[in-house]
Protein backbone atom coordinates (compact mmCIF):
# COMPACT_ATOMS: atom_id res chain seq x y z
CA UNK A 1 7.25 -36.62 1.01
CA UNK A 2 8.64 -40.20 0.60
CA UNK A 3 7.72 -42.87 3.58
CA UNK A 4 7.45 -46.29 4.65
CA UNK A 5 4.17 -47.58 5.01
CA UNK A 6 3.49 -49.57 8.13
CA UNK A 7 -0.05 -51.00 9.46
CA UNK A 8 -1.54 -49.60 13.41
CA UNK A 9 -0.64 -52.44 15.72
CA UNK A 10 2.27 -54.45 13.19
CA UNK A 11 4.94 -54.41 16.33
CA UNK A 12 2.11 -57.35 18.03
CA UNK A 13 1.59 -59.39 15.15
CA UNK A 14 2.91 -62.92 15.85
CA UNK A 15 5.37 -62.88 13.14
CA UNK A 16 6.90 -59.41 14.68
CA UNK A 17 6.54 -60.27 17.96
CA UNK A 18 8.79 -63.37 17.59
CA UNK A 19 11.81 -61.54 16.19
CA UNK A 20 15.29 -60.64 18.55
CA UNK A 21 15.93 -57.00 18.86
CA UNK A 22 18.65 -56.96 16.27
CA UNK A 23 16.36 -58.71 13.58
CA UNK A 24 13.58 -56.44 13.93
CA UNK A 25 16.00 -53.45 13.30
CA UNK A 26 16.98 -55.34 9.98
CA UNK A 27 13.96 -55.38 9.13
CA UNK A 28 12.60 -52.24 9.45
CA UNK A 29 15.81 -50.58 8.41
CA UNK A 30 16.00 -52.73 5.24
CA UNK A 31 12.17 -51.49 4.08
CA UNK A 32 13.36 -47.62 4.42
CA UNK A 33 16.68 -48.53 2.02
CA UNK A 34 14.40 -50.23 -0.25
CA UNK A 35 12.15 -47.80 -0.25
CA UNK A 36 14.79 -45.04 -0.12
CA UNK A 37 16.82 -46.48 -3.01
CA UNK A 38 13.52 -48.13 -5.31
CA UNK A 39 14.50 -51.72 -5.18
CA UNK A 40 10.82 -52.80 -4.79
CA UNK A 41 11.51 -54.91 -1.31
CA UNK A 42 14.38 -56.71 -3.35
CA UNK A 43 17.79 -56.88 -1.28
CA UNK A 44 21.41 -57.60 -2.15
CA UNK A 45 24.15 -58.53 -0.13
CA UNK A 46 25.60 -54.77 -1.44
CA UNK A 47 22.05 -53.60 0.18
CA UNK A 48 22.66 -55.02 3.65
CA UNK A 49 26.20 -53.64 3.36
CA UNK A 50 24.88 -49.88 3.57
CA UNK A 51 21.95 -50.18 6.23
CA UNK A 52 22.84 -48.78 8.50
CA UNK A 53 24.21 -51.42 12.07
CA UNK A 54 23.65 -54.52 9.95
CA UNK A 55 26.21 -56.83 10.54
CA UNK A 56 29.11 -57.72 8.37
CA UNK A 57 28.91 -60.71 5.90
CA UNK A 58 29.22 -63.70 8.48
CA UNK A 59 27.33 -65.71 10.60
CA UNK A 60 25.87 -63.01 12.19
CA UNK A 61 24.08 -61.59 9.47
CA UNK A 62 23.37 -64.93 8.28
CA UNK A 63 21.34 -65.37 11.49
CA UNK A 64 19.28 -62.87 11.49
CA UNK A 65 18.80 -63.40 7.76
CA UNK A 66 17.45 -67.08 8.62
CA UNK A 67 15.56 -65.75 11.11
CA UNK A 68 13.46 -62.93 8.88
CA UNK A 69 13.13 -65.71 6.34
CA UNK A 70 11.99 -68.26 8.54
CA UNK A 71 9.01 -65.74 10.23
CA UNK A 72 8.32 -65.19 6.39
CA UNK A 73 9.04 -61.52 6.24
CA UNK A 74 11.94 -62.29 3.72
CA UNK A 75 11.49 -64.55 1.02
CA UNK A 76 14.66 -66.21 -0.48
CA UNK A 77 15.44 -65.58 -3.70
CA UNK A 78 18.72 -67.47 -5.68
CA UNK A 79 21.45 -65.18 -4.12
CA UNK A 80 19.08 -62.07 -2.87
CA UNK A 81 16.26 -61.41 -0.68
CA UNK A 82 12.92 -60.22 -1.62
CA UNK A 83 10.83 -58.46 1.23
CA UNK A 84 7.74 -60.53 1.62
CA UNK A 85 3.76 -58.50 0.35
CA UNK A 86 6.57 -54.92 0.14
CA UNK A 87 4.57 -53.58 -2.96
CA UNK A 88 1.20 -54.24 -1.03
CA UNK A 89 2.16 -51.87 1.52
CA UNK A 90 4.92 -49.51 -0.44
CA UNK A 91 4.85 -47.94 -3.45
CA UNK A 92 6.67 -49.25 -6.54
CA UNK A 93 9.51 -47.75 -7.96
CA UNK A 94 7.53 -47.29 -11.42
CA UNK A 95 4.71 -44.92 -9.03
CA UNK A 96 7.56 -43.12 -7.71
CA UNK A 97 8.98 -41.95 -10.60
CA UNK A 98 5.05 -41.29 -12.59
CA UNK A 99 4.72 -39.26 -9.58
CA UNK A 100 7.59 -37.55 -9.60
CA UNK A 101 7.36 -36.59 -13.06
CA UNK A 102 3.85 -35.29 -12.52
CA UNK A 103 4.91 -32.82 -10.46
CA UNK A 104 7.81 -31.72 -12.92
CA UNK A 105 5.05 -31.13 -15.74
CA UNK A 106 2.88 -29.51 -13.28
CA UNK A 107 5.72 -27.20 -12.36
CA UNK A 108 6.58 -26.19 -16.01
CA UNK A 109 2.93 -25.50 -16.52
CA UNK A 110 3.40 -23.13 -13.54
CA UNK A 111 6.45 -21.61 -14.58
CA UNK A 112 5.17 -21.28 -18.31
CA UNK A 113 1.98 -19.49 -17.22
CA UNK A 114 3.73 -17.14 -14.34
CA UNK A 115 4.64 -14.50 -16.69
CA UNK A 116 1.38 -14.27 -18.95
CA UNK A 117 -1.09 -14.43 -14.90
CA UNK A 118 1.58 -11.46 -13.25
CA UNK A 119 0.81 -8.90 -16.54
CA UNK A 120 -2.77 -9.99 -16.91
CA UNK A 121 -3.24 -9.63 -13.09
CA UNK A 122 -0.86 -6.60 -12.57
CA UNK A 123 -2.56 -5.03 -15.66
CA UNK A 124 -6.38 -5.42 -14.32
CA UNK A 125 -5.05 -3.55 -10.82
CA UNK A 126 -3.64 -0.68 -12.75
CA UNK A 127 -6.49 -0.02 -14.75
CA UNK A 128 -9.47 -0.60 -12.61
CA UNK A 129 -7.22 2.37 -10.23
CA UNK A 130 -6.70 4.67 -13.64
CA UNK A 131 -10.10 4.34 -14.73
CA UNK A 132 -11.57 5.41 -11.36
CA UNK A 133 -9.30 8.44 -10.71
CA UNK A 134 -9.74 12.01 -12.49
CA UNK A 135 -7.16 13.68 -10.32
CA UNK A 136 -4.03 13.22 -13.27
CA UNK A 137 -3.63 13.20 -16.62
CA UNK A 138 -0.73 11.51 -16.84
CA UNK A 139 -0.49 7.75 -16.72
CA UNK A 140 1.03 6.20 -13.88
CA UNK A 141 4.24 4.98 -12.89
CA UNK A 142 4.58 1.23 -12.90
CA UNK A 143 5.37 0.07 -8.96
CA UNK A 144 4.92 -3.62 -9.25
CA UNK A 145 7.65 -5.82 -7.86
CA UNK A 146 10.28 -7.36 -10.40
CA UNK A 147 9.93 -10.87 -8.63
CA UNK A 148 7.14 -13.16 -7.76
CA UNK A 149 5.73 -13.37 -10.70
CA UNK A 150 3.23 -16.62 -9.80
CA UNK A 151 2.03 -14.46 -6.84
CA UNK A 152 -1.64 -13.43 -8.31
CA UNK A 153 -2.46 -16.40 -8.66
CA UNK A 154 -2.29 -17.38 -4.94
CA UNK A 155 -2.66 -14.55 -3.28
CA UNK A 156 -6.19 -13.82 -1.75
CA UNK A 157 -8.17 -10.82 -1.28
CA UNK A 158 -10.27 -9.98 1.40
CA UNK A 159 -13.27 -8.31 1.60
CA UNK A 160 -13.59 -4.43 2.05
CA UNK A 161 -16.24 -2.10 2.42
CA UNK A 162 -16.23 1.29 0.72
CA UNK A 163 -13.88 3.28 2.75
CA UNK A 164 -12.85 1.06 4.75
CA UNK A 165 -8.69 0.47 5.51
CA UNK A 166 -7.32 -2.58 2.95
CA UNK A 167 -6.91 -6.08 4.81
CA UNK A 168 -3.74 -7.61 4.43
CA UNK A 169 -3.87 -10.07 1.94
CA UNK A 170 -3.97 -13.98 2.71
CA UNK A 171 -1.02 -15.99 1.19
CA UNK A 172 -0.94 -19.48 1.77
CA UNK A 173 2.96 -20.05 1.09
CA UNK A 174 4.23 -17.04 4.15
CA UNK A 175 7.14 -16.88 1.88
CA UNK A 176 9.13 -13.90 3.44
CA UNK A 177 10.63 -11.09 0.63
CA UNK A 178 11.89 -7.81 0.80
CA UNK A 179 10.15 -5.36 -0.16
CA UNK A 180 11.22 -4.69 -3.37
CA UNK A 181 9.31 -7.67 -5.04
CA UNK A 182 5.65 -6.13 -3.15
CA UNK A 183 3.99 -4.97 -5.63
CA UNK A 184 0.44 -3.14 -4.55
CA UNK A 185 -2.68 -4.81 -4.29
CA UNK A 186 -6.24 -3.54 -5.90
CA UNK A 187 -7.66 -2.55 -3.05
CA UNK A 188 -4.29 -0.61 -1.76
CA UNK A 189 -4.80 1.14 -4.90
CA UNK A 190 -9.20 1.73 -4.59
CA UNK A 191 -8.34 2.48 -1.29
CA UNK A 192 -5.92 5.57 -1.86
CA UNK A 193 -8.15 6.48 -4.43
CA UNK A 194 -10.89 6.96 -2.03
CA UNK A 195 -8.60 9.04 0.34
CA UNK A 196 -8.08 11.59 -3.10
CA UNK A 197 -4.65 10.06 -3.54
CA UNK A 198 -3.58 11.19 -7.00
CA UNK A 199 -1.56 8.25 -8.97
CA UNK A 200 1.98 10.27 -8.35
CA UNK A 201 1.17 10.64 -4.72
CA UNK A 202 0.54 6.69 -4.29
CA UNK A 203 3.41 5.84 -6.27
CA UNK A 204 5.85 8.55 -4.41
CA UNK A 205 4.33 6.61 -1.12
CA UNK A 206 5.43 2.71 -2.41
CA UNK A 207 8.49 4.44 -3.49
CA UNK A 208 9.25 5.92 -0.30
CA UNK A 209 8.38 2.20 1.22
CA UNK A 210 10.45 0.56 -0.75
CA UNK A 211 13.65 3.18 -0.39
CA UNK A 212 13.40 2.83 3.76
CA UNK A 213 11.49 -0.73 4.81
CA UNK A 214 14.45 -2.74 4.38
CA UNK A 215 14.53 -6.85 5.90
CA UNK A 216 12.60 -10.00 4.38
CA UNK A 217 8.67 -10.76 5.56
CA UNK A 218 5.69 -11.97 4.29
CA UNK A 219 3.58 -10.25 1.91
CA UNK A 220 0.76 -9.74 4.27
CA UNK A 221 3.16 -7.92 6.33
CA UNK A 222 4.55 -5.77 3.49
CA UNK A 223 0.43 -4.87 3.00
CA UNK A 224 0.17 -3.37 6.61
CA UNK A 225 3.52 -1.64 6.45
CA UNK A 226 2.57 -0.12 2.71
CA UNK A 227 -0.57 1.12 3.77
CA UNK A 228 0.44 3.17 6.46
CA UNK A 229 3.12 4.88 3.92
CA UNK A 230 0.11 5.41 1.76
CA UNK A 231 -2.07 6.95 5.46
CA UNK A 232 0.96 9.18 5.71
CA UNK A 233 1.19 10.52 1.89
CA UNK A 234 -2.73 11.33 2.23
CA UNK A 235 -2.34 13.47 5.53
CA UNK A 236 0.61 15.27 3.52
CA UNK A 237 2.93 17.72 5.15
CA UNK A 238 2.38 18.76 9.08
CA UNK A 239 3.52 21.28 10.93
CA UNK A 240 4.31 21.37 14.69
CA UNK A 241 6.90 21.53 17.59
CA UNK A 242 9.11 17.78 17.57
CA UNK A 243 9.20 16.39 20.76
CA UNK A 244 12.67 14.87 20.49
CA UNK A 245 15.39 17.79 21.50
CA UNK A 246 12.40 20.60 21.71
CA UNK A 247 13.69 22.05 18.52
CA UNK A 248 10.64 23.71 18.48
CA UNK A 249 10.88 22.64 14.41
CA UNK A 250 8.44 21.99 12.08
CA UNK A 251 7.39 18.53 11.17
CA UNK A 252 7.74 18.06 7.21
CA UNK A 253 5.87 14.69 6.94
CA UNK A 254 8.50 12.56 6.05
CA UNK A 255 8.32 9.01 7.55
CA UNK A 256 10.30 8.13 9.68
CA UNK A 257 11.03 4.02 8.55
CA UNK A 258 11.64 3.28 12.44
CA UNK A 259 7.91 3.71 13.43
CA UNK A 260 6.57 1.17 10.36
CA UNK A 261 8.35 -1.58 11.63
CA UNK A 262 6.98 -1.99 14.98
């Protein structure tokens, strides 16, 4: 984020303390358009025309003009003004834009590698799951999310003991989505395993997620809500008396979205 730079304690040094009111605000006010705008400290009369309750060209600018330069935190120069040591406490235009740039490469290095890190990462899940289930011979469906794509690489894991539920996973951003960009985690996927989920069952479950779970939130959320579709697949169909009416009918299993988003 772009800011002025000003040192602890500058409002008692002599040369501050001496100024009116309405030449201090020129001051400070003309540093953030400088730095704002990348003039490197140097000001125009055009300059003092857009900060903001400087006054007109006249003798009352001109006053507090000879006043900054006479405390020596404007130098004179020809027709302009140059704020006096500005690059030894602001950055220079020149930084501004090397820094700026820097982060443009370092996003297209992102966006070039988000495709090639979602299928190697997506890929990895997928197969570690296959490889460790016997229950189908038929290869899963794909279920990972369409968006997101940079997600893998961010997204953090944490740790599980065999049979134990799958934690939520830590992201740093707490970007909120729908749920039709989650796609499942490894240890949603080891974890349904262990339960004797076959891979149809655990993909009818994310399915079934993804048709009723509707709103944006963040993909730790999504991980809690997910797994609980996946609980419910594994305990498969129930029978018993519904409270609601005394209907007295049978309880099929099917989720009810309303309860997974308390």
């Amino acid at each position: 984020m772009s800011h002025c730079r000003f040192a602890l304690g500058f409002t008692r040094h002599r040369k501050v303390l001496s100024l009116s009111d309405a030449a201090f605000r020129l001051w400070v006010s003309a540093m953030d358009h400088s730095r704002d705008q990348g003039t490197n400290g140097e000001l125009h009369a055009i300059d003092l025309d857009a900060i903001p309750r400087c006054p007109p060209a006249g003798p009352k600018r001109q006053k507090l003009i000879d006043e900054l330069v006479r405390e020596r935190l404007w130098d004179q120069v020809g027709a302009a003004w140059q704020i006096h040591d500005y690059l030894d406490w602001q950055d220079s235009r020149e930084h501004i834009r090397t820094k700026r740039e820097q982060a443009r490469e370092r996003m297209r290095r992102v966006r070039a590698n988000k495709d090639e890190n979602f299928a190697g990462t997506a890929g990895e899940v997928r197969d570690a799951s296959s490889s460790s289930s016997s229950s189908s011979s038929d290869p899963p469906v794909s279920v990972g999310g369409a968006g997101g794509r940079d997600w893998p690489a961010r997204l953090v894991e944490r740790g599980r003991k065999l049979g134990d539920f799958p934690l939520p996973r830590h992201d740093p951003l707490q970007e909120s989505i729908p749920i039709s960009r989650w796609f499942p985690s490894k240890q949603h996927l080891d974890w349904a395993r262990e339960t004797g989920l076959s891979d149809e069952r655990v993909d009818a479950a994310i399915v079934a997620a993804r048709n009723k779970l509707k709103g944006a939130y963040t993909i730790e959320f999504w991980d809690d809500k997910v797994r609980r579709f996946l609980e419910s697949e594994g305990q498969g169909p129930k029978l018993g008396p519904r409270r609601a009416g005394g209907t007295g009918q049978p309880n099929t299993g099917a989720v009810d979205p309303k309860e997974f988003m308390g």
